[in-house]
PDB file of N, CA and C in Angstrom:
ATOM      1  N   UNK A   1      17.220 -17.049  10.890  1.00  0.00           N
ATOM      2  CA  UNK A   1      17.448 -15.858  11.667  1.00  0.00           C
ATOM      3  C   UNK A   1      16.217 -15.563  12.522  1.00  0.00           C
ATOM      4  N   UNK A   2      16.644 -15.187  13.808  1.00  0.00           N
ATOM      5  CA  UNK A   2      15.025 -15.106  14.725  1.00  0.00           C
ATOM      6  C   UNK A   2      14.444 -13.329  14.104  1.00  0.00           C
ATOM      7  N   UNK A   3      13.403 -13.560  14.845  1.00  0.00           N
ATOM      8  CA  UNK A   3      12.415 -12.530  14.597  1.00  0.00           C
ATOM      9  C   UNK A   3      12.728 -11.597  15.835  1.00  0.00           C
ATOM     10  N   UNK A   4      13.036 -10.367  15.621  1.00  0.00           N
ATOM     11  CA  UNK A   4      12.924  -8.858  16.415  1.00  0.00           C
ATOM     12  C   UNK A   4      11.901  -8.763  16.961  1.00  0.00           C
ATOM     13  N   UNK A   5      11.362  -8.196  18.339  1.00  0.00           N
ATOM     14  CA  UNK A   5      10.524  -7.050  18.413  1.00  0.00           C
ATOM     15  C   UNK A   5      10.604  -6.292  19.235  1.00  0.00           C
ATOM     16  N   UNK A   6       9.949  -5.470  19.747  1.00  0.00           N
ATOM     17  CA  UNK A   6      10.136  -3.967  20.372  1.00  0.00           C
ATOM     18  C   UNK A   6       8.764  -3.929  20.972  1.00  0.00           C
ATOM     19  N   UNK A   7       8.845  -3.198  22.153  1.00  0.00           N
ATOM     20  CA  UNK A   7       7.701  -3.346  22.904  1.00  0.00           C
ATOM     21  C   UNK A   7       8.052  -1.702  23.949  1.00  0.00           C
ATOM     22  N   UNK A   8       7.188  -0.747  23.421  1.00  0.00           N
ATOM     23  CA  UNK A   8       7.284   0.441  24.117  1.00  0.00           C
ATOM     24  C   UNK A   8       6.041   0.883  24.802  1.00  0.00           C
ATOM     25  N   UNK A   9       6.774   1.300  26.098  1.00  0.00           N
ATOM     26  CA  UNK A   9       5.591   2.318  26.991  1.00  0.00           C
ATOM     27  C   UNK A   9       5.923   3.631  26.969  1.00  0.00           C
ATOM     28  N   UNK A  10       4.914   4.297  26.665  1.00  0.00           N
ATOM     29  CA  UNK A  10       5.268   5.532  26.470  1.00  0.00           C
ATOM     30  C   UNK A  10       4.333   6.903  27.118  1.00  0.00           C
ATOM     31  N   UNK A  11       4.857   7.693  27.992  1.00  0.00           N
ATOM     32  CA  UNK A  11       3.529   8.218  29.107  1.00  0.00           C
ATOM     33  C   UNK A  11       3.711   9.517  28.079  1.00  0.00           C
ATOM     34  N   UNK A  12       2.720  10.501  28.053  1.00  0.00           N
ATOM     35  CA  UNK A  12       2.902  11.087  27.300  1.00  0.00           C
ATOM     36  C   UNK A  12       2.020  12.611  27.811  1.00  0.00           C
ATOM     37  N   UNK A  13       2.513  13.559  27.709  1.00  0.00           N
ATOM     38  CA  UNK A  13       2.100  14.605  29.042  1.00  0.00           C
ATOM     39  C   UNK A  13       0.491  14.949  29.263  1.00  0.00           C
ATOM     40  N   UNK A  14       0.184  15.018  30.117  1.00  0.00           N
ATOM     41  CA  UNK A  14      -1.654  15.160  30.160  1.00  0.00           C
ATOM     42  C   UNK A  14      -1.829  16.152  28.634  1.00  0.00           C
ATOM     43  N   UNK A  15      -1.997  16.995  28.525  1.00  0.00           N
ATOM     44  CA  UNK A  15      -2.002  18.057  27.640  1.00  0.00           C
ATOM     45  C   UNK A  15      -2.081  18.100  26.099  1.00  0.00           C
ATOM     46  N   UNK A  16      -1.129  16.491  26.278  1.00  0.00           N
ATOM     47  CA  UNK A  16      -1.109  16.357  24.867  1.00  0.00           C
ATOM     48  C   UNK A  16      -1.100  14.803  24.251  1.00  0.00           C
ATOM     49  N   UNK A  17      -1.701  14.735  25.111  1.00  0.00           N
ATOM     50  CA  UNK A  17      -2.438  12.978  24.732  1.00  0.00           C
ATOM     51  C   UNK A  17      -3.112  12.940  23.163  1.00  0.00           C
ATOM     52  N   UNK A  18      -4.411  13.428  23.217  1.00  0.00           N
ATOM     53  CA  UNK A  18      -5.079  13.542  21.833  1.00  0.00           C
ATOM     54  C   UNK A  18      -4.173  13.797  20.768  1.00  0.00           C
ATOM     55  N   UNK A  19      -3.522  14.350  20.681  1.00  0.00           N
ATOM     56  CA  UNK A  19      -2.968  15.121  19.757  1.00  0.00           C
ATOM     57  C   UNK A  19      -1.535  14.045  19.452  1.00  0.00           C
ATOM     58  N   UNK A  20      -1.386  13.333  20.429  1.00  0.00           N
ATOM     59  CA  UNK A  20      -0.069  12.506  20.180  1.00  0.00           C
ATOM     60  C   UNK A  20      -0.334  11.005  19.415  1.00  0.00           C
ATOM     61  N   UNK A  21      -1.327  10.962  18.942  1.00  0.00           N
ATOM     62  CA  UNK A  21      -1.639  10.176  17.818  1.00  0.00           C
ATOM     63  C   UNK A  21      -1.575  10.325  16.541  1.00  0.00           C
ATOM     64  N   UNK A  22      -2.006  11.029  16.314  1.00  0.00           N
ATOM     65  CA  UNK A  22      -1.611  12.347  15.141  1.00  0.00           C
ATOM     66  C   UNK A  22      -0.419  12.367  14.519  1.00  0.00           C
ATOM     67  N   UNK A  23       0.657  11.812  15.410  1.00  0.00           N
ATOM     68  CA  UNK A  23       1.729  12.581  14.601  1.00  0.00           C
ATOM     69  C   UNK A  23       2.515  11.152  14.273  1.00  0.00           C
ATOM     70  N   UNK A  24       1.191   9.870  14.419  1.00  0.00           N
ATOM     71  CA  UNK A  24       2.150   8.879  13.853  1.00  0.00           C
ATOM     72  C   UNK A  24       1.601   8.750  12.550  1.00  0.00           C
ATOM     73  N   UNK A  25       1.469   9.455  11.798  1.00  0.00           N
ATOM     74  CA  UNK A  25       0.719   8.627  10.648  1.00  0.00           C
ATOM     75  C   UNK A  25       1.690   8.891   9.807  1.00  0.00           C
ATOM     76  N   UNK A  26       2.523   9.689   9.230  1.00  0.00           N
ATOM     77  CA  UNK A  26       3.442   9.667   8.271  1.00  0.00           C
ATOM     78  C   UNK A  26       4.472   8.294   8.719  1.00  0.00           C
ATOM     79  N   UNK A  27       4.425   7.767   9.822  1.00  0.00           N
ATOM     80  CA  UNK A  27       5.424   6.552   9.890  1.00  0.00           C
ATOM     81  C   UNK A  27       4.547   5.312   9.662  1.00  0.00           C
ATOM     82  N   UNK A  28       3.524   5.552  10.124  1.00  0.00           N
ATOM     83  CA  UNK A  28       2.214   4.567   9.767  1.00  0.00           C
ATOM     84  C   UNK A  28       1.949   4.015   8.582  1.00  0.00           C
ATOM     85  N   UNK A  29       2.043   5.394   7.500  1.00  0.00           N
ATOM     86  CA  UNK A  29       1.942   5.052   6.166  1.00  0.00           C
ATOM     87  C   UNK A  29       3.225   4.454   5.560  1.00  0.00           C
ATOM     88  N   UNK A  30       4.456   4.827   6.123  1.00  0.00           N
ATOM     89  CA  UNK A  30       5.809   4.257   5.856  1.00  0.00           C
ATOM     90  C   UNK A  30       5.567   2.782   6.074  1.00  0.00           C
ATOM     91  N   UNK A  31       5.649   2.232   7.155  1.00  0.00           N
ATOM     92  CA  UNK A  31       5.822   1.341   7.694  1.00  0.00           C
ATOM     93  C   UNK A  31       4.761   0.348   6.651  1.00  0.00           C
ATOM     94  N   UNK A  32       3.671   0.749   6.491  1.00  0.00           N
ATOM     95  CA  UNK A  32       2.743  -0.069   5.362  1.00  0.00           C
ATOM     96  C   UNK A  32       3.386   0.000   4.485  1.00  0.00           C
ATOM     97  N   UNK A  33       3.772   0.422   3.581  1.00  0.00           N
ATOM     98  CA  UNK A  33       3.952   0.993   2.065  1.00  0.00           C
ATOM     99  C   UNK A  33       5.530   0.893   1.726  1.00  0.00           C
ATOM    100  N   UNK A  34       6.444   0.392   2.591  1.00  0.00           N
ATOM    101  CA  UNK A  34       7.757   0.978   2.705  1.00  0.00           C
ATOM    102  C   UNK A  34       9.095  -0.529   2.959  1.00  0.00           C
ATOM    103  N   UNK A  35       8.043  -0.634   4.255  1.00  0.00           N
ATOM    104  CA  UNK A  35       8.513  -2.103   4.831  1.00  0.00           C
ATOM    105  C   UNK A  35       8.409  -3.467   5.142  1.00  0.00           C
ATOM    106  N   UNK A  36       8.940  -4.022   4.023  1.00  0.00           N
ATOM    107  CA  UNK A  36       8.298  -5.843   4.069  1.00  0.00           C
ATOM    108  C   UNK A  36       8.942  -6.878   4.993  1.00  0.00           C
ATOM    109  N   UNK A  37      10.086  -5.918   5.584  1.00  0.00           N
ATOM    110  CA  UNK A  37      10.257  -6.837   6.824  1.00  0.00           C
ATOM    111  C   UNK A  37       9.669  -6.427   8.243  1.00  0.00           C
ATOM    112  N   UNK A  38       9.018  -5.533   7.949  1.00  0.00           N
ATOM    113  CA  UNK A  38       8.138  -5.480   9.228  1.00  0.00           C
ATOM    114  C   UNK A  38       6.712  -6.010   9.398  1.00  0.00           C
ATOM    115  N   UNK A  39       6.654  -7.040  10.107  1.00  0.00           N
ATOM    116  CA  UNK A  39       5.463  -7.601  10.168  1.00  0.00           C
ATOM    117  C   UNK A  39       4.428  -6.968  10.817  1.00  0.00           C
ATOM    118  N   UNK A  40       4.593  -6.303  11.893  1.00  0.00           N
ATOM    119  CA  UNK A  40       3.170  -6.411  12.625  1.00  0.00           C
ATOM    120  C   UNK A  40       3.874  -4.873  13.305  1.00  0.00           C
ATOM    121  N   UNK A  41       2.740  -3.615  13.394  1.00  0.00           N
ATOM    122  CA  UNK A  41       3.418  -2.609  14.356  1.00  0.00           C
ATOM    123  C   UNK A  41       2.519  -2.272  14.666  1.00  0.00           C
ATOM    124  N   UNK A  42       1.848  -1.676  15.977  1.00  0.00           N
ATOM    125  CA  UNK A  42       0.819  -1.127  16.059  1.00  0.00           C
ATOM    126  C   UNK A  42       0.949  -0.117  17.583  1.00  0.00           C
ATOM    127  N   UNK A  43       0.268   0.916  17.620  1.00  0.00           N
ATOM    128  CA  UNK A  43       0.259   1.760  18.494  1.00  0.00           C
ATOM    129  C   UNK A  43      -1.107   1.230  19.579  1.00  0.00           C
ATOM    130  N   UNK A  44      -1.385   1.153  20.879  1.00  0.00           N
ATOM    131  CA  UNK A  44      -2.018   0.973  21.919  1.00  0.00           C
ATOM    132  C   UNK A  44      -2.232   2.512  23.116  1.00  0.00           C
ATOM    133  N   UNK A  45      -3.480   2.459  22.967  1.00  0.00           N
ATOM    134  CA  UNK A  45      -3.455   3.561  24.588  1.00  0.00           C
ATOM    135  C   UNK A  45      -4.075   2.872  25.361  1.00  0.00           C
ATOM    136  N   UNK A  46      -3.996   3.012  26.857  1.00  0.00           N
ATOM    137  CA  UNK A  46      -4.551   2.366  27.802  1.00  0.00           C
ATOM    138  C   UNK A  46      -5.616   2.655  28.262  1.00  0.00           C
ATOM    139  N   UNK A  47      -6.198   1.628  28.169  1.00  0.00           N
ATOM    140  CA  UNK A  47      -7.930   1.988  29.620  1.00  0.00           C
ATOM    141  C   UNK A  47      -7.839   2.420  30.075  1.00  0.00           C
ATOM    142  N   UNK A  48      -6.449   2.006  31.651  1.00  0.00           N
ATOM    143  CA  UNK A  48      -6.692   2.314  32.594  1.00  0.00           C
ATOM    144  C   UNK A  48      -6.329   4.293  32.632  1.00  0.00           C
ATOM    145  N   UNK A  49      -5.312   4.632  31.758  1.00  0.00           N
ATOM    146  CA  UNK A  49      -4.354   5.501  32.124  1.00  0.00           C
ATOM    147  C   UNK A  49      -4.506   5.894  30.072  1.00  0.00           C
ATOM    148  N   UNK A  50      -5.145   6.852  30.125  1.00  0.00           N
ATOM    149  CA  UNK A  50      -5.605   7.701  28.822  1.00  0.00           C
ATOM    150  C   UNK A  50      -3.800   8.647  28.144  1.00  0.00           C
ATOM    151  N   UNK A  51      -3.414   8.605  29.305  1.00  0.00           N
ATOM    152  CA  UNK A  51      -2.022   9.337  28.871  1.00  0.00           C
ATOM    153  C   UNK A  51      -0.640   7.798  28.509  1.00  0.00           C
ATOM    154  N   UNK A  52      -1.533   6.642  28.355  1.00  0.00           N
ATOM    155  CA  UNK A  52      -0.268   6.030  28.407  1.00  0.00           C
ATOM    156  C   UNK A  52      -0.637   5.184  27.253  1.00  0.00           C
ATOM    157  N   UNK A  53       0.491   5.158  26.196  1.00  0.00           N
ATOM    158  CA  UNK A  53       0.415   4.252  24.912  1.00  0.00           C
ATOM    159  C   UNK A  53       1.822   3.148  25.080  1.00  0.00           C
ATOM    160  N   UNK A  54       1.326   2.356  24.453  1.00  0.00           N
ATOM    161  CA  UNK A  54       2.490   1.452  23.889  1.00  0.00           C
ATOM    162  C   UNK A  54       2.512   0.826  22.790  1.00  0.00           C
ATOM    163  N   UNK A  55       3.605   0.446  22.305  1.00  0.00           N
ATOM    164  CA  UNK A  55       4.073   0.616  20.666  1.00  0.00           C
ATOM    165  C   UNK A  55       4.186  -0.835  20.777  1.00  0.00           C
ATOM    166  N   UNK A  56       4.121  -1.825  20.116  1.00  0.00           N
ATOM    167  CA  UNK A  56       4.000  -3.191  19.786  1.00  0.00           C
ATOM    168  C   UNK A  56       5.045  -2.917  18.335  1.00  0.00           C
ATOM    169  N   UNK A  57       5.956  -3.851  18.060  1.00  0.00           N
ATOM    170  CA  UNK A  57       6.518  -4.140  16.533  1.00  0.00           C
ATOM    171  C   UNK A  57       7.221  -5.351  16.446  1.00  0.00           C
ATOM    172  N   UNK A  58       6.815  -6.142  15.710  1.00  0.00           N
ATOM    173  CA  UNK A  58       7.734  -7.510  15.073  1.00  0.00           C
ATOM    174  C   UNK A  58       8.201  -7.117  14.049  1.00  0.00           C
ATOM    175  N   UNK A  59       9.303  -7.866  13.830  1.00  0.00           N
ATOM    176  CA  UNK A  59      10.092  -7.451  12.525  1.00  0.00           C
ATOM    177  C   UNK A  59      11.102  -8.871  12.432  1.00  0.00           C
ATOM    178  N   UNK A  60      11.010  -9.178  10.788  1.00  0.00           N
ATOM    179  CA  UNK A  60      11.285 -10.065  10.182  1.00  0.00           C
ATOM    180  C   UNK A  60      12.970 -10.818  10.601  1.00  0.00           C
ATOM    181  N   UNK A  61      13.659  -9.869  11.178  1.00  0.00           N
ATOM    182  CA  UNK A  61      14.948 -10.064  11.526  1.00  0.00           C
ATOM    183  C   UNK A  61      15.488  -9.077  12.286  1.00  0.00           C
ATOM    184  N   UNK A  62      16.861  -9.173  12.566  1.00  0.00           N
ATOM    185  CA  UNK A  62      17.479  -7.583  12.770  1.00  0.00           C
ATOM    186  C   UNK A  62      17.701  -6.354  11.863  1.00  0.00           C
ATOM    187  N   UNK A  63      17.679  -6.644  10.653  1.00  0.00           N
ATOM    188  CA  UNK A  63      18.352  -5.979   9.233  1.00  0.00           C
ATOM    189  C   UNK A  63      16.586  -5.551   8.949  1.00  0.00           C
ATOM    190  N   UNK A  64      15.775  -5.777   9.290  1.00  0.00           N
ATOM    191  CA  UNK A  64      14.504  -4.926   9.295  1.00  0.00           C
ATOM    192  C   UNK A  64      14.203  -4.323  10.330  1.00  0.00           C
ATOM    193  N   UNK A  65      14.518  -4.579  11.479  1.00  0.00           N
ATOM    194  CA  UNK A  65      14.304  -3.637  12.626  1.00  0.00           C
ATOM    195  C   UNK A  65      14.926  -2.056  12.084  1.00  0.00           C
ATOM    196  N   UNK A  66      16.588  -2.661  11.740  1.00  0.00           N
ATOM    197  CA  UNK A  66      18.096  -1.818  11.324  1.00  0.00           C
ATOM    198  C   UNK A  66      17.056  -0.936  10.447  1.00  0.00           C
ATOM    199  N   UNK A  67      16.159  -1.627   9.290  1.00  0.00           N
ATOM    200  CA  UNK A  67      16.385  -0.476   8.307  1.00  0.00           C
ATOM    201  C   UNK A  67      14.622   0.760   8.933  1.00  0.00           C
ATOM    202  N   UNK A  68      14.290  -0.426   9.442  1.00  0.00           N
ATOM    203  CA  UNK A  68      12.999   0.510  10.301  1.00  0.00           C
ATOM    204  C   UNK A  68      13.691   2.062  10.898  1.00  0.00           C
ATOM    205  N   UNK A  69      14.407   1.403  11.813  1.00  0.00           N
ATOM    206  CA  UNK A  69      14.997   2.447  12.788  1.00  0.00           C
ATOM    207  C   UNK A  69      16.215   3.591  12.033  1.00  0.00           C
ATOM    208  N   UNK A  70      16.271   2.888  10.515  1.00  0.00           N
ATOM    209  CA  UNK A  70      17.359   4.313   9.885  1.00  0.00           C
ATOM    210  C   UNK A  70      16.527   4.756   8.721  1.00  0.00           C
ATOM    211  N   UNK A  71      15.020   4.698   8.805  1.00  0.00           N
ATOM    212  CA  UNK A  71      14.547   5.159   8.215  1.00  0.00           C
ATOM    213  C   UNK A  71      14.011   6.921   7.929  1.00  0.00           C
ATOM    214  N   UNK A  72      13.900   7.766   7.260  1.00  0.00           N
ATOM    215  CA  UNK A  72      13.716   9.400   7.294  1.00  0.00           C
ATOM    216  C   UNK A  72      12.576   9.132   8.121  1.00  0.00           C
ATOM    217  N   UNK A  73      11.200   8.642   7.696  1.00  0.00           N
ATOM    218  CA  UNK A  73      10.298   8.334   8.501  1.00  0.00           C
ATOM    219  C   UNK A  73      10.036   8.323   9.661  1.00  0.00           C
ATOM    220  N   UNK A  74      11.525   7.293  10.572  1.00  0.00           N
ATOM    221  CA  UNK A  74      11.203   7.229  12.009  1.00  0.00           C
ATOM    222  C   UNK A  74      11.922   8.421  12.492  1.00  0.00           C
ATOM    223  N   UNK A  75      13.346   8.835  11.400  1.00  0.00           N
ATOM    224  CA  UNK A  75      13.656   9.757  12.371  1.00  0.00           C
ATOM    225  C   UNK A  75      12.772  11.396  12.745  1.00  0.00           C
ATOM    226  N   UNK A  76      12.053  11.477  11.809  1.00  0.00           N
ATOM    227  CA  UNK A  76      11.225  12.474  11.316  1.00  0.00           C
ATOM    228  C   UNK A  76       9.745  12.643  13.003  1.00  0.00           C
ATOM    229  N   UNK A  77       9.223  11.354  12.930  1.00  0.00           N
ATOM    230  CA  UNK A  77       8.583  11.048  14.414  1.00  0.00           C
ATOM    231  C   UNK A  77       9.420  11.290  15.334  1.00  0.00           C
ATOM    232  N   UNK A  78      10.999  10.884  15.412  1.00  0.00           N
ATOM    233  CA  UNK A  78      11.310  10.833  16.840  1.00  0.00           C
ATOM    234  C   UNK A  78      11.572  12.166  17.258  1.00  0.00           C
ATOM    235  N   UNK A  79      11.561  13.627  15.882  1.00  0.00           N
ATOM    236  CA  UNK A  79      11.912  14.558  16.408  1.00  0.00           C
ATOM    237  C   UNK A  79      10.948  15.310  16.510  1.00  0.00           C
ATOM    238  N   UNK A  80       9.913  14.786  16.404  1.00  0.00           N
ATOM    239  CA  UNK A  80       7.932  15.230  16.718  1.00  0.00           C
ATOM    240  C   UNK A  80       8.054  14.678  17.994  1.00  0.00           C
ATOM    241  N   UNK A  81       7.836  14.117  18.820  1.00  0.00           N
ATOM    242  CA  UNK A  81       7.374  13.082  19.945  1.00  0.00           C
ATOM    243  C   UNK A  81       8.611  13.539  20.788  1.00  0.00           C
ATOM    244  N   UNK A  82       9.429  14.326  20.654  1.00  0.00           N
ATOM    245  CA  UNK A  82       9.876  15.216  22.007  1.00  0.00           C
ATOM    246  C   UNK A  82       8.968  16.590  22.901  1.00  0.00           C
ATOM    247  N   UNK A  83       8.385  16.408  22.181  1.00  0.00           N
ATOM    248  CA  UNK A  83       7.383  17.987  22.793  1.00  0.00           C
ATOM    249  C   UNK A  83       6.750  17.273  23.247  1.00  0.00           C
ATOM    250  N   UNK A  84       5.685  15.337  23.074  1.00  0.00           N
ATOM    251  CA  UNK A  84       5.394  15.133  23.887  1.00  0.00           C
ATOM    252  C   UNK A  84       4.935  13.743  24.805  1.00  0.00           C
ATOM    253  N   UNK A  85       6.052  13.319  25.006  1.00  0.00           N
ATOM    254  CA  UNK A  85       6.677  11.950  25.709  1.00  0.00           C
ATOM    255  C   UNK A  85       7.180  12.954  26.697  1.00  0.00           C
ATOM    256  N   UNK A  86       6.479  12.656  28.258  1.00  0.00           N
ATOM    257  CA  UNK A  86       6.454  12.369  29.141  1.00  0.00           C
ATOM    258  C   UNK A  86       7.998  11.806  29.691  1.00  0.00           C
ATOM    259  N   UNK A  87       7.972  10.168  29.077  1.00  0.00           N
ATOM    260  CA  UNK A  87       8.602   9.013  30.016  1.00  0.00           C
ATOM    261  C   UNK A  87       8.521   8.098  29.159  1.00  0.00           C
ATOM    262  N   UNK A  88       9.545   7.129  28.744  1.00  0.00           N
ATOM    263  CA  UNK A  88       9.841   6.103  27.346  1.00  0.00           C
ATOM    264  C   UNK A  88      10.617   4.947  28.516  1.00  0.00           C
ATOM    265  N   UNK A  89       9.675   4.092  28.105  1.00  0.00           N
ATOM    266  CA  UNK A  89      10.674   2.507  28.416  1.00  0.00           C
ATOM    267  C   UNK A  89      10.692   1.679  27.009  1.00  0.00           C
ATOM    268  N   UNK A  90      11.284   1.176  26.830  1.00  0.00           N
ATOM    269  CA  UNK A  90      11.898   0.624  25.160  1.00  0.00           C
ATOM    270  C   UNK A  90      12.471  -0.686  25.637  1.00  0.00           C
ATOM    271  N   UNK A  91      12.313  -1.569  25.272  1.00  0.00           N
ATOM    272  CA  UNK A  91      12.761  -3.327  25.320  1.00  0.00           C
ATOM    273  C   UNK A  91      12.647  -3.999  24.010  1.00  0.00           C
ATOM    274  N   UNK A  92      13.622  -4.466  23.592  1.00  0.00           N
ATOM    275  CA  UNK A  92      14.065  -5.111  22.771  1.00  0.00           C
ATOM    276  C   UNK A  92      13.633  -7.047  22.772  1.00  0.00           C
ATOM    277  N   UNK A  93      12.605  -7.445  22.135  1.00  0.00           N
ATOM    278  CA  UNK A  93      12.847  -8.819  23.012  1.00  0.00           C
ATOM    279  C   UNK A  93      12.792  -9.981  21.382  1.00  0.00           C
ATOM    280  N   UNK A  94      12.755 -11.191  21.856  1.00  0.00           N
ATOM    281  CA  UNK A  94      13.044 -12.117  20.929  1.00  0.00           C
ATOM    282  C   UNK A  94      11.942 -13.314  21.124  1.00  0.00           C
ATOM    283  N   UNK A  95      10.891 -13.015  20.176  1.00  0.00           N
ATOM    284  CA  UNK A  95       9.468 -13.888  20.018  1.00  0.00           C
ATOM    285  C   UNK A  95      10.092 -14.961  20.141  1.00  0.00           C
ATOM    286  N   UNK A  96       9.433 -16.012  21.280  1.00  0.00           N
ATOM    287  CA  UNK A  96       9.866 -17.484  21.403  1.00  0.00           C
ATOM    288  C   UNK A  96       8.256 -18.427  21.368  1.00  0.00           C
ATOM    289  N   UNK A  97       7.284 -17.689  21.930  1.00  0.00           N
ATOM    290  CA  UNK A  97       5.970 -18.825  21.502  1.00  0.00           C
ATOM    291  C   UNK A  97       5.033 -17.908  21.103  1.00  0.00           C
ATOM    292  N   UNK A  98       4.247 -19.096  20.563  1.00  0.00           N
ATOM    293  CA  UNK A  98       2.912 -18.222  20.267  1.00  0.00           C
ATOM    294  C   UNK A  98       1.747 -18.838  19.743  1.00  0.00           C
ATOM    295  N   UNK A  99       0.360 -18.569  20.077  1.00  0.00           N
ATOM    296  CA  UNK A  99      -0.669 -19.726  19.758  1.00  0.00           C
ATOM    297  C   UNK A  99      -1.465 -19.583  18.472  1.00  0.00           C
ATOM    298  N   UNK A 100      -1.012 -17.922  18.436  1.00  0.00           N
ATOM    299  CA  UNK A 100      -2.077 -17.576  17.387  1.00  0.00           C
ATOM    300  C   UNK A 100      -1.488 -15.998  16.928  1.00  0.00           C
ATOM    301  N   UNK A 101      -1.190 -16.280  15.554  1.00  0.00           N
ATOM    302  CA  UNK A 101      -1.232 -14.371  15.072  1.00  0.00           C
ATOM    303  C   UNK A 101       0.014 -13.974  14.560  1.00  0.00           C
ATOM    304  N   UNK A 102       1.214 -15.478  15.553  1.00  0.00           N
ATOM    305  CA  UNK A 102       2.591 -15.061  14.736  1.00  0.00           C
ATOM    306  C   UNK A 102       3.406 -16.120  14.589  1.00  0.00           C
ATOM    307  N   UNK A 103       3.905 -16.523  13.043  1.00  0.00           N
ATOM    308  CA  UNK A 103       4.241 -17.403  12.445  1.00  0.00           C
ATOM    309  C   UNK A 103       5.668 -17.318  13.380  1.00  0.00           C
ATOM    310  N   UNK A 104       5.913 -18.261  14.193  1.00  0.00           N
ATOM    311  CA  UNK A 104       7.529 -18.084  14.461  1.00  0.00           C
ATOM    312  C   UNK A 104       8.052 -19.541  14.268  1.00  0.00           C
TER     313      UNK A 104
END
């Protein structure tokens, strides 16, 4: 079965940049402690652009993405991170190479 991942940009309103880190850690600690088909997730903000993060996640299959995404955890973030997301692009893609970092 191939490997999932998810790859998000996420602008997030001047105002409340700092503070929009913050409110991943209860999924943070999920995602460690919770989920063994999720391999790799990690949050990014940008150099260039201080208001703009993106979400990186591999996951072991689809049926770990599935149970990521019906987890209390994520839904619990997604109803934090409306006060302050800006602008969401979300892509779904399917790891095909890699030199270093992911067993595919």
């Amino acid at each position: 079965m191939a490997k999932v991942s998810a790859v998000a940009k996420l602008v997030v309103k001047p105002d409340k940049a700092d503070d929009f880190v913050n409110q991943w850690d209860d999924v943070l600690d999920h995602v460690k402690n919770n989920e063994p088909g999720t391999e790799q997730y990690a949050i990014h903000r940008s150099n260039k652009d201080s208001n703009v993060f993106y979400v990186t996640e591999l996951y072991k299959d689809q049926a770990a993405l599935d149970a990521h995404s019906g987890s209390d955890a994520f839904a619990g973030l997604v109803g934090k991170l409306g006060d302050y997301i800006e602008s969401a692009d979300l892509d779904f893609c399917t790891p095909i190479r890699s030199a270093k970092g992911l067993d595919l």
